[in-house]
N, C-alpha and C. Protein backbone atom coordinates (compact mmCIF):
# COMPACT_ATOMS: atom_id res chain seq x y z
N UNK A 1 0.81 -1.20 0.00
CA UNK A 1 0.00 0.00 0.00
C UNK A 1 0.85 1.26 0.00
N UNK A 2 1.78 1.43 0.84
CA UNK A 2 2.85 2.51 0.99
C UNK A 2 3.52 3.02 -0.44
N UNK A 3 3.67 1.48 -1.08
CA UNK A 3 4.25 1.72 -2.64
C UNK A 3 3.75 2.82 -3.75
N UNK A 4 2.59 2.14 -3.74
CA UNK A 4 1.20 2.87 -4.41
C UNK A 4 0.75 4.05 -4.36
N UNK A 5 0.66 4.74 -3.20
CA UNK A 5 0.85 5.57 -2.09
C UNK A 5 2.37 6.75 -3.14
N UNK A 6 3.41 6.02 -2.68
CA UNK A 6 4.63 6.97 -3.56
C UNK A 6 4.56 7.01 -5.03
N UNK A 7 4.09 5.98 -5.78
CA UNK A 7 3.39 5.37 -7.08
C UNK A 7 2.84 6.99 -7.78
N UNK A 8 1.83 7.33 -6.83
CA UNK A 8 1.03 7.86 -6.77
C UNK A 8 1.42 9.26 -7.41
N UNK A 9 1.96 9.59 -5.91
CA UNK A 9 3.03 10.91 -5.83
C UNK A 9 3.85 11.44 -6.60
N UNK A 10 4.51 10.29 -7.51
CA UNK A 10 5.69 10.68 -8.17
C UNK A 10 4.79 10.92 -9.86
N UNK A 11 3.64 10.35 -9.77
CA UNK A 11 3.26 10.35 -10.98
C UNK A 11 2.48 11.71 -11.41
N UNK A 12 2.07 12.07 -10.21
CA UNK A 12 1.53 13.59 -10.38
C UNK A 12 2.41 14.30 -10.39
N UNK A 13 3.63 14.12 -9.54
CA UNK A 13 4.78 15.00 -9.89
C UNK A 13 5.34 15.12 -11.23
N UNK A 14 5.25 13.87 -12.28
CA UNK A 14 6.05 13.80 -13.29
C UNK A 14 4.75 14.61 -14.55
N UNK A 15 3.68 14.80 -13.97
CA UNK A 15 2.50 15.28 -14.97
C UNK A 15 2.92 16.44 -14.90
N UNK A 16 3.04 17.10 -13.40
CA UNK A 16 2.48 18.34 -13.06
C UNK A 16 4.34 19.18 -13.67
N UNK A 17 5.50 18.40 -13.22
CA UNK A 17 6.28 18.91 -14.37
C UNK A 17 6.64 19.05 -15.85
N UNK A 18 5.90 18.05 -16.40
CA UNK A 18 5.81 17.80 -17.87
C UNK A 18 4.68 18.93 -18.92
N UNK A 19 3.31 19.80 -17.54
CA UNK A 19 2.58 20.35 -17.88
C UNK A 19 4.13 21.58 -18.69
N UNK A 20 3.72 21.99 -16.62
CA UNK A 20 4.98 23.11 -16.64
C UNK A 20 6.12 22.95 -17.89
N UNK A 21 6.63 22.04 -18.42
CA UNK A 21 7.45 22.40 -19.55
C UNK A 21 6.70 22.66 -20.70
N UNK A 22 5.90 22.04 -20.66
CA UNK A 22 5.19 22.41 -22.11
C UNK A 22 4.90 23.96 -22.41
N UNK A 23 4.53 24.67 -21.30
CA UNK A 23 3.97 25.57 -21.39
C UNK A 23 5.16 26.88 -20.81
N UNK A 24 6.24 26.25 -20.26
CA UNK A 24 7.48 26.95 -20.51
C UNK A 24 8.03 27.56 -22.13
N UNK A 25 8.22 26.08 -22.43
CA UNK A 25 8.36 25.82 -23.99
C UNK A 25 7.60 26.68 -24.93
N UNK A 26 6.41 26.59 -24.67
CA UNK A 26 5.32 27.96 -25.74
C UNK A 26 5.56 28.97 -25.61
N UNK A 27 6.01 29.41 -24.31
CA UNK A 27 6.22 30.77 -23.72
C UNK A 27 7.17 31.07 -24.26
N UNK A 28 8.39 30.52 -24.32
CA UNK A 28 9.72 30.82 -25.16
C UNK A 28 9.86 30.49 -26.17
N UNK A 29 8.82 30.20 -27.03
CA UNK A 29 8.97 29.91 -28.18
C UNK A 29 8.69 31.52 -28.52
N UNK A 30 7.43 31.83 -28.09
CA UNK A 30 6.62 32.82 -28.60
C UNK A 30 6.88 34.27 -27.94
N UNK A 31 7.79 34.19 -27.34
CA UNK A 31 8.71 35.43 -26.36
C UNK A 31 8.88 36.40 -27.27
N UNK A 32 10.09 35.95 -28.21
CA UNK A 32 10.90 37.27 -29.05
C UNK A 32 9.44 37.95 -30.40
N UNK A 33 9.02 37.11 -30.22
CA UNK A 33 7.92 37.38 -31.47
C UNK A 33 7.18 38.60 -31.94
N UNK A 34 7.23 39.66 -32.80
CA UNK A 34 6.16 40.27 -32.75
C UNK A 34 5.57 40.46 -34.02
N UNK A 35 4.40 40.18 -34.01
CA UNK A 35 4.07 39.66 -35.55
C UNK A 35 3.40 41.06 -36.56
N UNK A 36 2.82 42.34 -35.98
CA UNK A 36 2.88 43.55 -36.38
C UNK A 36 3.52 44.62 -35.40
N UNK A 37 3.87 45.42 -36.13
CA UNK A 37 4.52 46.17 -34.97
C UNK A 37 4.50 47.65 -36.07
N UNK A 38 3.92 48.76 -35.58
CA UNK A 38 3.10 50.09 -37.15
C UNK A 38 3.87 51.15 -36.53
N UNK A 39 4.58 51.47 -37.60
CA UNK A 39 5.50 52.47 -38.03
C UNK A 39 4.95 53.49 -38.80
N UNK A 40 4.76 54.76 -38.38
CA UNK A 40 4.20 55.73 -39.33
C UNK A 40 5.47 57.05 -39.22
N UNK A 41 5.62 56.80 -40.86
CA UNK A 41 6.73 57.72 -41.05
C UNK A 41 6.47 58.64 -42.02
N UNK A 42 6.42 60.05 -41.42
CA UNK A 42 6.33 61.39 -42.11
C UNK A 42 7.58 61.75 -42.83
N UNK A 43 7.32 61.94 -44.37
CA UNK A 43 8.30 62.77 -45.14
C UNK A 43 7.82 64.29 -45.67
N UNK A 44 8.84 64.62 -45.71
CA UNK A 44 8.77 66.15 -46.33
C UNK A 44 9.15 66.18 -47.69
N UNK A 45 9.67 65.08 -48.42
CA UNK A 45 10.29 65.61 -49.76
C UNK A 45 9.79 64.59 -50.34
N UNK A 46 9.55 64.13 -51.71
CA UNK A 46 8.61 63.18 -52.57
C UNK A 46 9.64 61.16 -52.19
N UNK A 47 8.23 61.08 -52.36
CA UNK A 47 7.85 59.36 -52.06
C UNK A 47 7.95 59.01 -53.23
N UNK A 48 8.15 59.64 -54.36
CA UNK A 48 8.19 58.63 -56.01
C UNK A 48 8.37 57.55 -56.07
N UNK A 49 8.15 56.80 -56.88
CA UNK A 49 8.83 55.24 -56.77
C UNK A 49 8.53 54.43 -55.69
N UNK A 50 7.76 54.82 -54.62
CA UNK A 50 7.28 54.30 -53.23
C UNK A 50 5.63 53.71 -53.36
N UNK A 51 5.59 52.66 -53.36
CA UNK A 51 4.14 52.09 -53.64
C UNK A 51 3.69 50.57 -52.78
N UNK A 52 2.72 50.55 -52.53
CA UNK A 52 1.92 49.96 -51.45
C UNK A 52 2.70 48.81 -51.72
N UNK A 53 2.68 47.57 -50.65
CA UNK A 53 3.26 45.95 -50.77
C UNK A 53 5.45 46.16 -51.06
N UNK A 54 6.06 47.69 -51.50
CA UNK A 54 7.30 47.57 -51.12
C UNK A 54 7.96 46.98 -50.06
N UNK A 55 9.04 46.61 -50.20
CA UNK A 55 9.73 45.85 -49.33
C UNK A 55 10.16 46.93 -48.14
N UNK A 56 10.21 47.04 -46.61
CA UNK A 56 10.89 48.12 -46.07
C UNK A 56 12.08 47.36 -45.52
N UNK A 57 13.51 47.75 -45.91
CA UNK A 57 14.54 47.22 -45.29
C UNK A 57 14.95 48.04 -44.36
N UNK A 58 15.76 47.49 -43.38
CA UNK A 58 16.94 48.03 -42.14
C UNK A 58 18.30 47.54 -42.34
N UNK A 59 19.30 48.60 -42.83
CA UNK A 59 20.47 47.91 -42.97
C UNK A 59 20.31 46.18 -44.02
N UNK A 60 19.91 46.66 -44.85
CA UNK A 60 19.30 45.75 -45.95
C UNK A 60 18.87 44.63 -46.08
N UNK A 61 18.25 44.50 -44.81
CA UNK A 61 17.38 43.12 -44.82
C UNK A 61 15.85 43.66 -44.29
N UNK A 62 15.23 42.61 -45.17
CA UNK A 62 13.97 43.05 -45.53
C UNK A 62 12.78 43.10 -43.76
N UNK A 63 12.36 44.11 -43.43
CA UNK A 63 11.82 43.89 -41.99
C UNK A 63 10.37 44.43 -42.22
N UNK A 64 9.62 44.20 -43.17
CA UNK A 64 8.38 44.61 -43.53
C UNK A 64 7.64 45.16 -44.96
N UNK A 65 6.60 45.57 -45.15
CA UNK A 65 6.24 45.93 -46.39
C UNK A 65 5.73 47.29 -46.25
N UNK A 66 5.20 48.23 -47.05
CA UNK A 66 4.35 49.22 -47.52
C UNK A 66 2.79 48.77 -47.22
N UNK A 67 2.13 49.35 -46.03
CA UNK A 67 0.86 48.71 -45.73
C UNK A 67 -0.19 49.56 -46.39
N UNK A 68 0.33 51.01 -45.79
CA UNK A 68 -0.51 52.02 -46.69
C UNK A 68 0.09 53.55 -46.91
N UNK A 69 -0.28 54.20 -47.67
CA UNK A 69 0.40 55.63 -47.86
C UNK A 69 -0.77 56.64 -47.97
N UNK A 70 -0.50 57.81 -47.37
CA UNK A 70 -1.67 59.01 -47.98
C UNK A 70 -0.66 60.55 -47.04
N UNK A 71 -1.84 61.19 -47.59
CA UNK A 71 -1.46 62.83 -47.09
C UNK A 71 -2.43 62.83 -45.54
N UNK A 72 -1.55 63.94 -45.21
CA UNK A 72 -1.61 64.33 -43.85
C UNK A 72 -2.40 65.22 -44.13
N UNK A 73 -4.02 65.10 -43.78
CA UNK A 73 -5.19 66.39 -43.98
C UNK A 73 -4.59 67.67 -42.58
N UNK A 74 -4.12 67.33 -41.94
CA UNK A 74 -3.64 68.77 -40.87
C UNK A 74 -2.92 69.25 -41.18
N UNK A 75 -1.56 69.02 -42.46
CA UNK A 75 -0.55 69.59 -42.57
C UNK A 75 -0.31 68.81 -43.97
N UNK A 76 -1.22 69.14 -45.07
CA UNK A 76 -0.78 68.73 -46.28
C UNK A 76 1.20 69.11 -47.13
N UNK A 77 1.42 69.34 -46.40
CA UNK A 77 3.30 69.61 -46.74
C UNK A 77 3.91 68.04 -46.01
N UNK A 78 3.32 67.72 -45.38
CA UNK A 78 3.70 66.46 -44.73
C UNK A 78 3.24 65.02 -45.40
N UNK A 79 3.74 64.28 -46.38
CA UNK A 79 2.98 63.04 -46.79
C UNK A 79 3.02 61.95 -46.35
């Protein structure tokens, strides 16, 4: 009976740590992640050649696209 008893014990222990990793594991999977992150950037001098779905790079690797573009109705000098 005593066996059964520790049987017991160790088996909820081995659940109740196996939960805990799993859900360690998701957590750090999904840590560094950020899947939008909105950048609104005002220019003063022409956007030519700048059109919706462009690639936006940083130090030339690609870290997003062109989601949308328009004029600034409070300060049309600003696009």
């Amino acid at each position: 009976m005593e066996s059964d008893k520790h049987y017991f014990i160790e088996g909820l222990f081995i659940i109740g740590v196996s939960i805990a990793a799993a859900f360690a594991f998701v957590w750090l999977a999904n840590a560094g992640h950020r899947d939008d992150v909105l950048y609104r950037i005002h220019f003063t001098e022409s956007v030519s050649g700048l059109s919706l779905g462009d690639p936006v790079k940083y130090r030339g690797v690609d870290v997003g696209t062109v989601k949308s573009m328009g004029i600034d109705t409070d300060d049309p000098r600003r696009a």
